[in-house]
N, C-alpha and C. Protein backbone atom coordinates (compact mmCIF):
# COMPACT_ATOMS: atom_id res chain seq x y z
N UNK A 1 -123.68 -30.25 190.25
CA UNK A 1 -124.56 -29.21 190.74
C UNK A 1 -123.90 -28.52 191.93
N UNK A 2 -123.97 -26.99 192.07
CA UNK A 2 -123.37 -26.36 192.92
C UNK A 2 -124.22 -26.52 194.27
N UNK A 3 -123.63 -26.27 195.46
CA UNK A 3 -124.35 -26.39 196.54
C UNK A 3 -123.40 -25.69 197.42
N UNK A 4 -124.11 -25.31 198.85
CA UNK A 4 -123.54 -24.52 199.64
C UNK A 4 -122.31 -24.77 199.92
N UNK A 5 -121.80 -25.76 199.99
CA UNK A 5 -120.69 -26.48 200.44
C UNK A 5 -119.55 -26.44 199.60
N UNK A 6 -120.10 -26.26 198.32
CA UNK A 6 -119.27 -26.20 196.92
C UNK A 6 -118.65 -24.42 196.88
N UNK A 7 -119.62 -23.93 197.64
CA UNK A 7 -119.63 -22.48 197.36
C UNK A 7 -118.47 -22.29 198.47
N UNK A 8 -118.38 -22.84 199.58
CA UNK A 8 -117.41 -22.43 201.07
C UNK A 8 -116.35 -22.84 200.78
N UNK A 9 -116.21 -24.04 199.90
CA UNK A 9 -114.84 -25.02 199.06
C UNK A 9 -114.32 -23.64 198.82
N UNK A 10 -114.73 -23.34 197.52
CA UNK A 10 -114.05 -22.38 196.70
C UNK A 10 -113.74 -20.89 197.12
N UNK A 11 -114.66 -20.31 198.05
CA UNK A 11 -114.27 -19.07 199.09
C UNK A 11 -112.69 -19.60 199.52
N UNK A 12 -112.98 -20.81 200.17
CA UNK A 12 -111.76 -21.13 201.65
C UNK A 12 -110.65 -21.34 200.21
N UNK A 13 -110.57 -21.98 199.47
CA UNK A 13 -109.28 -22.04 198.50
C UNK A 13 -108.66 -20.60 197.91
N UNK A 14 -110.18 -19.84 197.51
CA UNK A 14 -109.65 -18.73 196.73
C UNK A 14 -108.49 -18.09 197.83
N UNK A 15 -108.93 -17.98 199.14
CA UNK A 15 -108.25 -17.15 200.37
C UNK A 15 -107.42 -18.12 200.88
N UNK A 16 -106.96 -18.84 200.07
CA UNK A 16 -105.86 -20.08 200.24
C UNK A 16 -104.49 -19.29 200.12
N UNK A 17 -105.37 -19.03 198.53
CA UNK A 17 -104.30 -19.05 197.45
C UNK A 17 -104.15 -17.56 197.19
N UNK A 18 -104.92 -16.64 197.73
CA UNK A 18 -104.85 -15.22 198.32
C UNK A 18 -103.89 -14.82 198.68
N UNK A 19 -103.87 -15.57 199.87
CA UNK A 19 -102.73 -15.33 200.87
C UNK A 19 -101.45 -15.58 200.18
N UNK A 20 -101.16 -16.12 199.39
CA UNK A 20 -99.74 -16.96 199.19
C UNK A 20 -99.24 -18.45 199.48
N UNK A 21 -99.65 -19.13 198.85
CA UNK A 21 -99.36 -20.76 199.31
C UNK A 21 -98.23 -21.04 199.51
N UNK A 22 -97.32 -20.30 199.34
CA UNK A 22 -95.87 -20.79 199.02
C UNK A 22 -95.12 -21.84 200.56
N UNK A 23 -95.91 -21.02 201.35
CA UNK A 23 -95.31 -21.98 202.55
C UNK A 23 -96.20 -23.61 202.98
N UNK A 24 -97.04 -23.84 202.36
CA UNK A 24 -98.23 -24.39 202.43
C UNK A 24 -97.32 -26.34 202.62
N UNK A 25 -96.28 -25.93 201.58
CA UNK A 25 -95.55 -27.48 202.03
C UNK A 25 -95.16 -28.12 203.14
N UNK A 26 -94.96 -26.43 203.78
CA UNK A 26 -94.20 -27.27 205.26
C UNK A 26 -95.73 -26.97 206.14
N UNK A 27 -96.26 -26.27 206.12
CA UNK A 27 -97.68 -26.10 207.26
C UNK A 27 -98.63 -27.46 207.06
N UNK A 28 -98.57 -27.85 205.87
CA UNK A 28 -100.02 -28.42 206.23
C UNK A 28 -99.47 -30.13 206.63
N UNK A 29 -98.71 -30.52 206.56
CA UNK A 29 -97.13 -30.38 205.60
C UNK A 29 -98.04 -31.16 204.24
N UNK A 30 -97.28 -31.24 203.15
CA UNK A 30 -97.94 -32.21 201.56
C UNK A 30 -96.21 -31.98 200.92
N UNK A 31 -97.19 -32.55 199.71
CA UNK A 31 -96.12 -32.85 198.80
C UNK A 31 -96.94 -31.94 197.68
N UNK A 32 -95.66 -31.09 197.33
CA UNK A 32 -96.29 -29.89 195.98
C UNK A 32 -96.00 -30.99 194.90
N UNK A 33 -97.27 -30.44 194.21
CA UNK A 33 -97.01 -31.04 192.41
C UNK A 33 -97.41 -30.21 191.91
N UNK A 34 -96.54 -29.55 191.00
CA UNK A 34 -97.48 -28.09 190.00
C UNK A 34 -97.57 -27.03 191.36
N UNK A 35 -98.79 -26.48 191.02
CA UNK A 35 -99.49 -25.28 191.95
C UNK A 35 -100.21 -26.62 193.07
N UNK A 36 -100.62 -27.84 193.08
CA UNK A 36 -101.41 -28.25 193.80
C UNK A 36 -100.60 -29.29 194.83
N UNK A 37 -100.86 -29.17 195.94
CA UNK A 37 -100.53 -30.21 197.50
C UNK A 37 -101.32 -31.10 197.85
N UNK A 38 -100.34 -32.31 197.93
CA UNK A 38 -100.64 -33.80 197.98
C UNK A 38 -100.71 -34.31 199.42
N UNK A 39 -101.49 -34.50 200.28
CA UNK A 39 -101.05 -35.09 201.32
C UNK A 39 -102.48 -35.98 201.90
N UNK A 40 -102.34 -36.73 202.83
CA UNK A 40 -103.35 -37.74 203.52
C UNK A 40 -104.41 -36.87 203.84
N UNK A 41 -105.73 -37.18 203.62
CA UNK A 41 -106.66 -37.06 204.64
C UNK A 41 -107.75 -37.47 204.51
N UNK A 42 -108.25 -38.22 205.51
CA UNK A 42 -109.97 -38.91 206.44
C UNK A 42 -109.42 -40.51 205.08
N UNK A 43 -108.24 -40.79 205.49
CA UNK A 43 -107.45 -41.83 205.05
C UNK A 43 -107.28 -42.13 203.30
N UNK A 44 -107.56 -40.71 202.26
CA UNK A 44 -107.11 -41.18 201.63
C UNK A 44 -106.20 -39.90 200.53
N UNK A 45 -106.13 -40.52 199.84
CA UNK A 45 -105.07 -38.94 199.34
C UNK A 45 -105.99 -38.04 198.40
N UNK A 46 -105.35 -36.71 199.19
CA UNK A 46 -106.15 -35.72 198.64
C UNK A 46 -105.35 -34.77 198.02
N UNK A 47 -106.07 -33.45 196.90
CA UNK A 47 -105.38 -32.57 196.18
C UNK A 47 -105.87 -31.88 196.25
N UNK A 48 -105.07 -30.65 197.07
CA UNK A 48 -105.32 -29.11 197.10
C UNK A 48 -104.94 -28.90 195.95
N UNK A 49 -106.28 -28.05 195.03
CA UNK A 49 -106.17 -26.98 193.95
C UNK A 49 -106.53 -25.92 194.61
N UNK A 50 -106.19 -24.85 193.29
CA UNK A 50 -106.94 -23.62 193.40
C UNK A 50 -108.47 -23.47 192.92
N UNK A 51 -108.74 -24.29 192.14
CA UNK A 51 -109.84 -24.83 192.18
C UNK A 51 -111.10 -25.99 193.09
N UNK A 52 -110.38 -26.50 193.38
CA UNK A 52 -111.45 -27.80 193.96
C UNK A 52 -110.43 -28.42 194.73
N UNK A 53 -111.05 -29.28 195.59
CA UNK A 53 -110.36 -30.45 196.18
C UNK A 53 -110.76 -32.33 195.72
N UNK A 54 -109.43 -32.71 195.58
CA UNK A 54 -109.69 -34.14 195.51
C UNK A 54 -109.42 -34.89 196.27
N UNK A 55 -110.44 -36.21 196.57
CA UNK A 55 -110.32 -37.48 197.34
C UNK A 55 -110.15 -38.69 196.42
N UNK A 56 -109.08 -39.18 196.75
CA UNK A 56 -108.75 -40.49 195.52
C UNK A 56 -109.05 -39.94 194.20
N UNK A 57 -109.05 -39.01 194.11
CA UNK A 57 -108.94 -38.61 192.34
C UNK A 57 -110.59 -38.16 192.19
N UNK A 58 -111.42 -37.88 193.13
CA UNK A 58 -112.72 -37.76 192.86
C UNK A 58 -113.09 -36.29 193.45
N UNK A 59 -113.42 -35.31 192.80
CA UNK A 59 -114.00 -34.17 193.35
C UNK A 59 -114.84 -34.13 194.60
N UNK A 60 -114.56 -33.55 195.85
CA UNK A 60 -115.39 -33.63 197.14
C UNK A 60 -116.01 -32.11 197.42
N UNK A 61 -117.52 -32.55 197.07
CA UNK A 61 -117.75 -31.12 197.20
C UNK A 61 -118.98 -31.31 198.34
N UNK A 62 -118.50 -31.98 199.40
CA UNK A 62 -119.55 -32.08 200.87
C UNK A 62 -118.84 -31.35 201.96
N UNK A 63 -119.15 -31.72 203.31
CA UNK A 63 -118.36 -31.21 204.58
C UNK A 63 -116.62 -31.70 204.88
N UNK A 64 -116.65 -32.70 204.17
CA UNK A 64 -115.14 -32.95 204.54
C UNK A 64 -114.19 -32.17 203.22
N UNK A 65 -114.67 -31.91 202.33
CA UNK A 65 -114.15 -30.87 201.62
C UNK A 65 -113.80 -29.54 202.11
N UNK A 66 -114.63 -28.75 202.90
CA UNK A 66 -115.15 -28.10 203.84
C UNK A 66 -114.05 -28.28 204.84
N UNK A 67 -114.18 -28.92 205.19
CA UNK A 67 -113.47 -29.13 206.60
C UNK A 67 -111.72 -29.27 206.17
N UNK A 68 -110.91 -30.13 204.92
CA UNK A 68 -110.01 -29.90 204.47
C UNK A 68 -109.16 -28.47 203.84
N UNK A 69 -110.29 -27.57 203.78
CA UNK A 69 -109.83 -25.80 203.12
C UNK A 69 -110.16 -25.42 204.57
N UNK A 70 -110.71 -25.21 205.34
CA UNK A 70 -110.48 -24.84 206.46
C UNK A 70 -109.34 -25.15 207.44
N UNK A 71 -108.94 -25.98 207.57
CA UNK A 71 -107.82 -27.04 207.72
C UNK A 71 -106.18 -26.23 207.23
N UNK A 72 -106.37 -25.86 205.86
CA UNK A 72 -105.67 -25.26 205.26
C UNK A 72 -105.65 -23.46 205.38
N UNK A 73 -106.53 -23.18 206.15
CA UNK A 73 -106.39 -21.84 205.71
C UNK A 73 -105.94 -21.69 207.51
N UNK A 74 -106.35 -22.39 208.47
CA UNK A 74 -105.95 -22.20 209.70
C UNK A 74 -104.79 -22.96 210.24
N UNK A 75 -103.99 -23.72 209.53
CA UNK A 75 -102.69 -24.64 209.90
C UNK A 75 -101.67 -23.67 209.96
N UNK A 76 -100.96 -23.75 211.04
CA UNK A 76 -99.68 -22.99 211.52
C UNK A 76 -98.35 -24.05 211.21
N UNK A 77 -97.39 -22.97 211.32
CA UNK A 77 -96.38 -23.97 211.54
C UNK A 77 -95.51 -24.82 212.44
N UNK A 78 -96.30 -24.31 213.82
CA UNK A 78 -96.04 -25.67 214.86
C UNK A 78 -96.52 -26.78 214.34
N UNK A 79 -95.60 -27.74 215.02
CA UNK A 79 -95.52 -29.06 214.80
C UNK A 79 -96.87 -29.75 215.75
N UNK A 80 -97.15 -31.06 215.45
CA UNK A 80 -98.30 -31.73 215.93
C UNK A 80 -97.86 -31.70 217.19
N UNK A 81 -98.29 -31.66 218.09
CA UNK A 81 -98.12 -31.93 219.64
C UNK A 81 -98.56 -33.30 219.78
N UNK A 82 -98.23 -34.28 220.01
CA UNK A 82 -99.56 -35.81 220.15
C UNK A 82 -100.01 -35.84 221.64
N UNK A 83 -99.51 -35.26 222.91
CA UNK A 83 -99.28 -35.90 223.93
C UNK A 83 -99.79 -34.63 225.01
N UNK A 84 -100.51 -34.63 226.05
CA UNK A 84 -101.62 -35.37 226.41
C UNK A 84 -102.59 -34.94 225.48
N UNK A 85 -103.55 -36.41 224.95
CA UNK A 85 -104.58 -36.31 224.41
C UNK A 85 -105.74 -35.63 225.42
N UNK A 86 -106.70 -34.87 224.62
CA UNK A 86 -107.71 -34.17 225.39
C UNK A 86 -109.31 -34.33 224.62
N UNK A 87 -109.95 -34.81 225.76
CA UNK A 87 -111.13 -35.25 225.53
C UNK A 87 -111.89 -33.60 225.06
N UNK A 88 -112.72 -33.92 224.34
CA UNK A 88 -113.54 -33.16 223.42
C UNK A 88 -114.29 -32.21 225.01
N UNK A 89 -114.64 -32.37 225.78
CA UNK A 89 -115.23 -31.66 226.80
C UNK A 89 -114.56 -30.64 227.84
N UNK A 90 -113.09 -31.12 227.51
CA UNK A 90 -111.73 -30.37 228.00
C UNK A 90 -111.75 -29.51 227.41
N UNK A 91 -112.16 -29.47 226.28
CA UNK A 91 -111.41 -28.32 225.40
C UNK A 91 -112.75 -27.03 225.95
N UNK A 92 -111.81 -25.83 225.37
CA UNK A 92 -112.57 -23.92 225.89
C UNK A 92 -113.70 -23.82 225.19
N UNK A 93 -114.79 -23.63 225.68
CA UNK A 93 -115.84 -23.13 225.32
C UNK A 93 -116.60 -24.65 224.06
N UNK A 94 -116.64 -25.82 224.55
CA UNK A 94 -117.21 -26.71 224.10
C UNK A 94 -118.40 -27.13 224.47
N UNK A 95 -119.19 -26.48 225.36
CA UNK A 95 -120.37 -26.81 226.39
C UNK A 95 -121.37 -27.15 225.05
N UNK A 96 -121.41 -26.36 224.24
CA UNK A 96 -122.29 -26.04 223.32
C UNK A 96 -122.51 -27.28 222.34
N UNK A 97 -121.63 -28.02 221.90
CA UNK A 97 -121.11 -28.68 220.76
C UNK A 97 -121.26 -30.09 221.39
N UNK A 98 -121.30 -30.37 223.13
CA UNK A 98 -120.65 -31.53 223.58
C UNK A 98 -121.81 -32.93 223.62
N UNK A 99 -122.97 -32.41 223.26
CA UNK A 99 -124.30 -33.47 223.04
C UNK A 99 -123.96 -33.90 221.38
N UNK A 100 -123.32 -32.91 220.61
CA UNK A 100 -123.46 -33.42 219.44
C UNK A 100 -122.53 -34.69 219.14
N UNK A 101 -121.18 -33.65 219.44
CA UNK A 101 -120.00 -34.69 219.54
C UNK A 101 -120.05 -36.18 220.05
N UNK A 102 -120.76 -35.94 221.13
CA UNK A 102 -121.15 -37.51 221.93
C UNK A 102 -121.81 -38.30 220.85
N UNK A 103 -122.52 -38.26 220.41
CA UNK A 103 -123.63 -38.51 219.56
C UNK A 103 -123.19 -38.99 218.45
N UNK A 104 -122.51 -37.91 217.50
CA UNK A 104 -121.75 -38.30 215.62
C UNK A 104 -120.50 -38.64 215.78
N UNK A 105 -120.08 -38.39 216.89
CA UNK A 105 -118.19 -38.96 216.99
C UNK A 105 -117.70 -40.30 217.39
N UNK A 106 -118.77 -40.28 218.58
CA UNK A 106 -118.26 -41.40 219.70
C UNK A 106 -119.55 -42.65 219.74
N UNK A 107 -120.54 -42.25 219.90
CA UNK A 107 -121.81 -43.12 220.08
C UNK A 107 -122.26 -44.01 218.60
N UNK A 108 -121.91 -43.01 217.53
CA UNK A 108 -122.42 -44.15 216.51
C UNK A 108 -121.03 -44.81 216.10
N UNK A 109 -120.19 -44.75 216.90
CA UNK A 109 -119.27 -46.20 216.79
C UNK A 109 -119.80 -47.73 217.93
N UNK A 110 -120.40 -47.08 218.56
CA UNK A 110 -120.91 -48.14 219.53
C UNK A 110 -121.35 -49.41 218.78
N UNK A 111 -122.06 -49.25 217.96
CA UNK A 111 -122.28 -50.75 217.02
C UNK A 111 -121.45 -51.27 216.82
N UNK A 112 -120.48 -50.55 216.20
CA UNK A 112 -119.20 -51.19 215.43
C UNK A 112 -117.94 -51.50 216.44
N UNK A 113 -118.12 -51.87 217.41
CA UNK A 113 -117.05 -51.98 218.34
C UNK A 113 -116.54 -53.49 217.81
N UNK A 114 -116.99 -54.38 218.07
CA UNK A 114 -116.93 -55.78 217.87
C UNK A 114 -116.07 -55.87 216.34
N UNK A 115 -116.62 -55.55 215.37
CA UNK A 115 -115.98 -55.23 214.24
C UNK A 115 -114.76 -54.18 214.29
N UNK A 116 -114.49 -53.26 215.11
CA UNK A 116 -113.23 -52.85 215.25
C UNK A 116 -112.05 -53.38 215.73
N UNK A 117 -112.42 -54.49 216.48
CA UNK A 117 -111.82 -55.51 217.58
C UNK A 117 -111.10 -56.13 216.36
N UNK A 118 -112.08 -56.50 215.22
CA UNK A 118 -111.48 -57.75 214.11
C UNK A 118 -110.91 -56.38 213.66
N UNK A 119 -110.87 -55.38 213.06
CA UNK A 119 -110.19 -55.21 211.70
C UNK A 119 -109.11 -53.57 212.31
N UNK A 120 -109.12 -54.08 213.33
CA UNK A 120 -108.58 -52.76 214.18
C UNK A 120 -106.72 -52.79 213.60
N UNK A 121 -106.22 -53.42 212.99
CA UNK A 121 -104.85 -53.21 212.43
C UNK A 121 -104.75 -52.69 210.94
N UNK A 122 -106.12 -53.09 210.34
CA UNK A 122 -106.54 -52.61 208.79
C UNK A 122 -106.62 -51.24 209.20
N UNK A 123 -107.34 -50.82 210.09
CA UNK A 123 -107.70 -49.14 210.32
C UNK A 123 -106.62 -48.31 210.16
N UNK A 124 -105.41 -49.05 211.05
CA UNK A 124 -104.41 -48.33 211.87
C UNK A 124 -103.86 -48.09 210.42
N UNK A 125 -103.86 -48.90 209.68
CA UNK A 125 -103.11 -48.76 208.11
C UNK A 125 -103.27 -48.40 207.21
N UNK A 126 -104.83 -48.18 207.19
CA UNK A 126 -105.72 -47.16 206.19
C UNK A 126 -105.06 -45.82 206.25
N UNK A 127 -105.55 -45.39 208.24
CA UNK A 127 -105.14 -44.08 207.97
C UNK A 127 -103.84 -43.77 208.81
N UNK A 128 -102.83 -44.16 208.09
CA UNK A 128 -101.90 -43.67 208.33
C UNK A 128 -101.41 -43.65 210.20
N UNK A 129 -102.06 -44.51 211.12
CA UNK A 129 -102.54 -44.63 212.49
C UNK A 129 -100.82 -45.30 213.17
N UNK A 130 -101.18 -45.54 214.64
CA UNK A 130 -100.41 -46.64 215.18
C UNK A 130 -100.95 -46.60 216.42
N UNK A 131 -100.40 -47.79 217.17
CA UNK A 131 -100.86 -47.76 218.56
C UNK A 131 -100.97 -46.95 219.66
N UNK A 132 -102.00 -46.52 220.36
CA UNK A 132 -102.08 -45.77 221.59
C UNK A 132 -101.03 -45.93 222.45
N UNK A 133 -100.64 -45.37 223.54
CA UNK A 133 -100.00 -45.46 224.52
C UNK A 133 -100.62 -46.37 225.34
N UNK A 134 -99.64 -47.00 225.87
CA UNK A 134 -100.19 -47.84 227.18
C UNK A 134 -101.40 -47.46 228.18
N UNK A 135 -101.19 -45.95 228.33
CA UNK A 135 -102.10 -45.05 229.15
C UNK A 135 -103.24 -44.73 228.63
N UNK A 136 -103.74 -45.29 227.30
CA UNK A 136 -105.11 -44.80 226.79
C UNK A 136 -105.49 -46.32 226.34
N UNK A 137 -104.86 -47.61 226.27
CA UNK A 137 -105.38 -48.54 226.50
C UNK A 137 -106.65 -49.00 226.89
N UNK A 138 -107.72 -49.51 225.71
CA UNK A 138 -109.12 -50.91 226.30
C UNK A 138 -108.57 -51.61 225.86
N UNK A 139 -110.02 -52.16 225.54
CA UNK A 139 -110.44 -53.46 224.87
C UNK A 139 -109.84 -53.23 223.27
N UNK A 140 -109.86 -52.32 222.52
CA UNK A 140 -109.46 -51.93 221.83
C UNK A 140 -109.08 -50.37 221.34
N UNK A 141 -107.59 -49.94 220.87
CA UNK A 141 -106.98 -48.34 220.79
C UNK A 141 -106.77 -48.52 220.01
N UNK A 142 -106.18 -47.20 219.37
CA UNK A 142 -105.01 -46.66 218.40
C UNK A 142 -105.50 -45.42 218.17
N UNK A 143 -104.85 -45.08 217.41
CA UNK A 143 -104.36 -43.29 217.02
C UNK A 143 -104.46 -43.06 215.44
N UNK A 144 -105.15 -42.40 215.09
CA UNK A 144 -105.13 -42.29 213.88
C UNK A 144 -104.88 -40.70 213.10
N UNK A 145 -104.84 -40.51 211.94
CA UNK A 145 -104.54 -38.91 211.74
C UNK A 145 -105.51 -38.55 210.49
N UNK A 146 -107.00 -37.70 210.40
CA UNK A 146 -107.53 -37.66 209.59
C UNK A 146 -106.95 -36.37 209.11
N UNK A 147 -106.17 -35.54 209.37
CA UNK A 147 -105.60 -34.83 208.75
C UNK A 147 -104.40 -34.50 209.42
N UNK A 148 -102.91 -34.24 208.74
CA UNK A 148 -101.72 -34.31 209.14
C UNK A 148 -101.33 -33.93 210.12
N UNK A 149 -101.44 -33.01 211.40
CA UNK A 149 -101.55 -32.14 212.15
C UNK A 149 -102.62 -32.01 213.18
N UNK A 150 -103.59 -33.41 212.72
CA UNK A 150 -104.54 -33.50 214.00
C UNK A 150 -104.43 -35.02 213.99
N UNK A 151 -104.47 -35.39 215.13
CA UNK A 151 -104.48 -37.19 215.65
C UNK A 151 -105.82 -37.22 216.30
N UNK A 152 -106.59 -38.36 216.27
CA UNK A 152 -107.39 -38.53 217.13
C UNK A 152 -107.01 -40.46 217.68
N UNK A 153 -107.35 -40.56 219.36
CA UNK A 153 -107.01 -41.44 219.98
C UNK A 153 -108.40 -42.11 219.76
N UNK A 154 -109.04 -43.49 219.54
CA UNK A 154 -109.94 -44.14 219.82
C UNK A 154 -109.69 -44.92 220.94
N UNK A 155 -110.57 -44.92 222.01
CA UNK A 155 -110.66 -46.13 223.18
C UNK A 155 -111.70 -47.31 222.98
N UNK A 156 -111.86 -47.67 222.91
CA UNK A 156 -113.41 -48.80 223.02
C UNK A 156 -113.40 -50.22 223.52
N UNK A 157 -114.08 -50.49 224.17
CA UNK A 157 -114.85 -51.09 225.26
C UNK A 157 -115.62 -52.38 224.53
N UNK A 158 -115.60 -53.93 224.55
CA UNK A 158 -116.39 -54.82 224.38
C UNK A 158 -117.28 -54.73 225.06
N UNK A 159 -118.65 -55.18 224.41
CA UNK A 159 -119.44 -55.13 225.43
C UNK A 159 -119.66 -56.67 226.48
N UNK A 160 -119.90 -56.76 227.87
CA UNK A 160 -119.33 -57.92 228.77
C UNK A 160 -120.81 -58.18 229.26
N UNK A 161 -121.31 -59.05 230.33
CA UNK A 161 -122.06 -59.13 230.81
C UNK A 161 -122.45 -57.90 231.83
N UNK A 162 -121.69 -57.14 232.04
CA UNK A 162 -122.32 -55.93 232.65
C UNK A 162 -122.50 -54.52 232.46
N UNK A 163 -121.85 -54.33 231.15
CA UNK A 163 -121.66 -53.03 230.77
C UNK A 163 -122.07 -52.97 228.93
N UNK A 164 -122.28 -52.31 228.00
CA UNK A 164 -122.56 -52.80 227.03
C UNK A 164 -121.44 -51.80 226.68
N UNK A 165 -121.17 -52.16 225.10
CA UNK A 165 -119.99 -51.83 224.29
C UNK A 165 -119.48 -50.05 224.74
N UNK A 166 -118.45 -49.72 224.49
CA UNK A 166 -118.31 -48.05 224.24
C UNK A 166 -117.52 -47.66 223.57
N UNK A 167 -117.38 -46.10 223.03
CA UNK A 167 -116.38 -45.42 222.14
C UNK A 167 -115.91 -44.69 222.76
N UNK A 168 -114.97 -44.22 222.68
CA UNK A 168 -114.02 -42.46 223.30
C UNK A 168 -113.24 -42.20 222.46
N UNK A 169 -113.21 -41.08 221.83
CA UNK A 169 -112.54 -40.00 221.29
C UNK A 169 -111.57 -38.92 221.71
N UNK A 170 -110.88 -39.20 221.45
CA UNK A 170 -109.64 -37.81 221.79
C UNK A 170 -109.03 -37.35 220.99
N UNK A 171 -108.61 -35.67 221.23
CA UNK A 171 -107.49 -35.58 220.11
C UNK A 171 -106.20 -35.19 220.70
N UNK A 172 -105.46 -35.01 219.50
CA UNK A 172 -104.01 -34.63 220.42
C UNK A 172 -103.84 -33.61 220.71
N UNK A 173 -102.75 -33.19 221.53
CA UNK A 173 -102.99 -31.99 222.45
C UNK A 173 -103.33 -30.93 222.44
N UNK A 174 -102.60 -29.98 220.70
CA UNK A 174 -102.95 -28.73 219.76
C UNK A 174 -103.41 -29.22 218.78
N UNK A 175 -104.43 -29.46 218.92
CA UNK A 175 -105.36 -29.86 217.77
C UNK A 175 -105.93 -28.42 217.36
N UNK A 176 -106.41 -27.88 218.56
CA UNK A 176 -106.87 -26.30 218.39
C UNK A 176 -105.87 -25.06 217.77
N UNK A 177 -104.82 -25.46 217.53
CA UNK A 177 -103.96 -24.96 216.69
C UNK A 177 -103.91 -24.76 215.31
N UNK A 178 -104.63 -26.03 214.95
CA UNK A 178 -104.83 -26.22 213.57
C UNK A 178 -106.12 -26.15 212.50
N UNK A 179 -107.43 -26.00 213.74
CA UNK A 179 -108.54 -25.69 213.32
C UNK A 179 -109.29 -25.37 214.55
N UNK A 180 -110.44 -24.13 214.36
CA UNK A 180 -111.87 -24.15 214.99
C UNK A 180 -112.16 -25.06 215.67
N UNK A 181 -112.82 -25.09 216.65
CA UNK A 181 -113.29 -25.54 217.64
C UNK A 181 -114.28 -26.33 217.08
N UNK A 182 -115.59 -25.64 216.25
CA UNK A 182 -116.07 -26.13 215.48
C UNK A 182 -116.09 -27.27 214.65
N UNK A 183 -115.09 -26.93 214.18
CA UNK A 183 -114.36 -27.95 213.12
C UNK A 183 -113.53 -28.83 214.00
N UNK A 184 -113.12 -28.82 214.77
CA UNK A 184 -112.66 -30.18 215.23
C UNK A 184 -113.97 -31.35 215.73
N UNK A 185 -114.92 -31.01 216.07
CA UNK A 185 -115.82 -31.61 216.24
C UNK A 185 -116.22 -32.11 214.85
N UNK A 186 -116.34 -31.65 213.84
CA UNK A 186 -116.79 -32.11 212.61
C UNK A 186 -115.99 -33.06 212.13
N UNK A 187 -114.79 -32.83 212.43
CA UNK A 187 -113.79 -33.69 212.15
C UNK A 187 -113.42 -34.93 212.77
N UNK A 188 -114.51 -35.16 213.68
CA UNK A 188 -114.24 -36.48 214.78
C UNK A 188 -115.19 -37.34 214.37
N UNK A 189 -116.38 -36.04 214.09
CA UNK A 189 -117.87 -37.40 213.35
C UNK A 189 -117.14 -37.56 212.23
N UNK A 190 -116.35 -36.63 211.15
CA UNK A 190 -115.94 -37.70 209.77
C UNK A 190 -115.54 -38.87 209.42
N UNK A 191 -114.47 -38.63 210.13
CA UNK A 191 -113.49 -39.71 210.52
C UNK A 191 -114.30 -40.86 211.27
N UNK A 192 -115.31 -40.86 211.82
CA UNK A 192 -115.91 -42.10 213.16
C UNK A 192 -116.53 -42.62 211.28
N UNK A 193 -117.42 -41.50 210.68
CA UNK A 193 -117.46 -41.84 209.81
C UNK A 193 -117.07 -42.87 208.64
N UNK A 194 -116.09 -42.12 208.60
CA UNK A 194 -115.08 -43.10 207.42
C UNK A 194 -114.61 -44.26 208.13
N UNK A 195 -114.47 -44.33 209.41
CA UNK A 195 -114.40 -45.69 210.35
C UNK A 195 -115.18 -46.97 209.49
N UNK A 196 -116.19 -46.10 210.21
CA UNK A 196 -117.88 -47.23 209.37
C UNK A 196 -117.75 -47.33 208.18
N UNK A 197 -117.06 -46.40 207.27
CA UNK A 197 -117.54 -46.62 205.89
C UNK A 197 -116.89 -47.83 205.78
N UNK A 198 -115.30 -47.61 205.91
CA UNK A 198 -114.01 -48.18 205.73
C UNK A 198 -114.36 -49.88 206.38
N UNK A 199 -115.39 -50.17 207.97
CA UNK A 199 -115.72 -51.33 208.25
C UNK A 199 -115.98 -51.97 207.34
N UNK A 200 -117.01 -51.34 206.42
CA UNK A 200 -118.21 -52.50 205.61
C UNK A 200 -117.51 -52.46 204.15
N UNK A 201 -116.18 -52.56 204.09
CA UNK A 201 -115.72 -52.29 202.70
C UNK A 201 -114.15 -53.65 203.32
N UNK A 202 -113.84 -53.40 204.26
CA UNK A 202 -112.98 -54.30 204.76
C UNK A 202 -113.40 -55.97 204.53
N UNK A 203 -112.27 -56.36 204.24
CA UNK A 203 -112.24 -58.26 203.77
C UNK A 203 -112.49 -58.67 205.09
């Protein structure tokens, strides 16, 4: 069944593939097969068509579909910057967005801290991740990449006898390079998302 989301898929591809994909290997960066590009994202492999997008071989026709053709239609060909990570409230004109973000990005990982602690090397390997810098160091880090060209840093916090658990979110430096402002926020709840999904599916 078609739905709004299905409808923005296929706009953002048609004006994909509008434009000329031809450079699309090295921007987003992927791997061409045929007309369609293979590369990681929200940890698992996906396929740019001119038609649709796939996750593990399964048609995605929600917000992270959405958020992957957008992704694609705004990726340049600078390279990822990783370094300094910048908190979601740093970034221009975020005032607006910054109750939400707190909220779908960072706060509903707060449960799952304890469980990130255990399976926090499975994550790093799901998605394609590795360790934080010394300088963004808790209780538990790492770095992960829900799409090729954007990193996000996790911090989090056990909870102790005086403070209770926490999350922090960052991304890397030009993240805003590669998508909307908008959309990077959407892209922090996915991913916290697929965190959780990815928890309760972990051995």
């Amino acid at each position: 069944m078609s739905n709004n989301y299905t409808t923005i898929i296929r706009e953002n591809l048609s004006a994909i593939y509008k434009k000329g994909p031809s450079d699309l290997t090295e921007r987003l960066p992927a791997r061409k097969e045929g007309e369609n590009y293979v590369f990681k994202a929200f940890g698992q492999e996906c396929t740019l068509t001119q038609e649709k997008i796939l996750l593990s071989g399964r048609v995605e026709n929600g917000p992270v579909g959405v958020l992957i053709t957008l992704y694609a239609l705004n990726v340049g060909p600078d390279p990822l910057k990783l370094e300094p990570f910048r908190a979601f409230k740093d970034l221009p004109n975020s005032m607006p967005y910054q109750a939400a973000f707190a909220a779908n990005a960072e706060r509903v990982l707060v449960p799952h801290v304890p469980a990130l602690a255990k399976q926090r090397d499975l994550i790093i390997r799901h998605f394609d991740g590795h360790d934080a810098s010394p300088d963004l160091r808790g209780d538990i880090s790492f770095v992960i990449y829900p799409l090729p060209k954007i990193a996000l840093a996790y911090i989090c916090y056990l909870p102790d006898e005086e403070f209770p658990a926490s999350a922090t979110c960052l991304f890397s430096s030009n993240a805003l390079s590669f998508m909307p402002l908008d959309g990077l926020a959407d892209v922090a709840e996915y991913t916290s998302k697929a965190i959780i999904e990815f928890l309760g599916t972990a051995p």
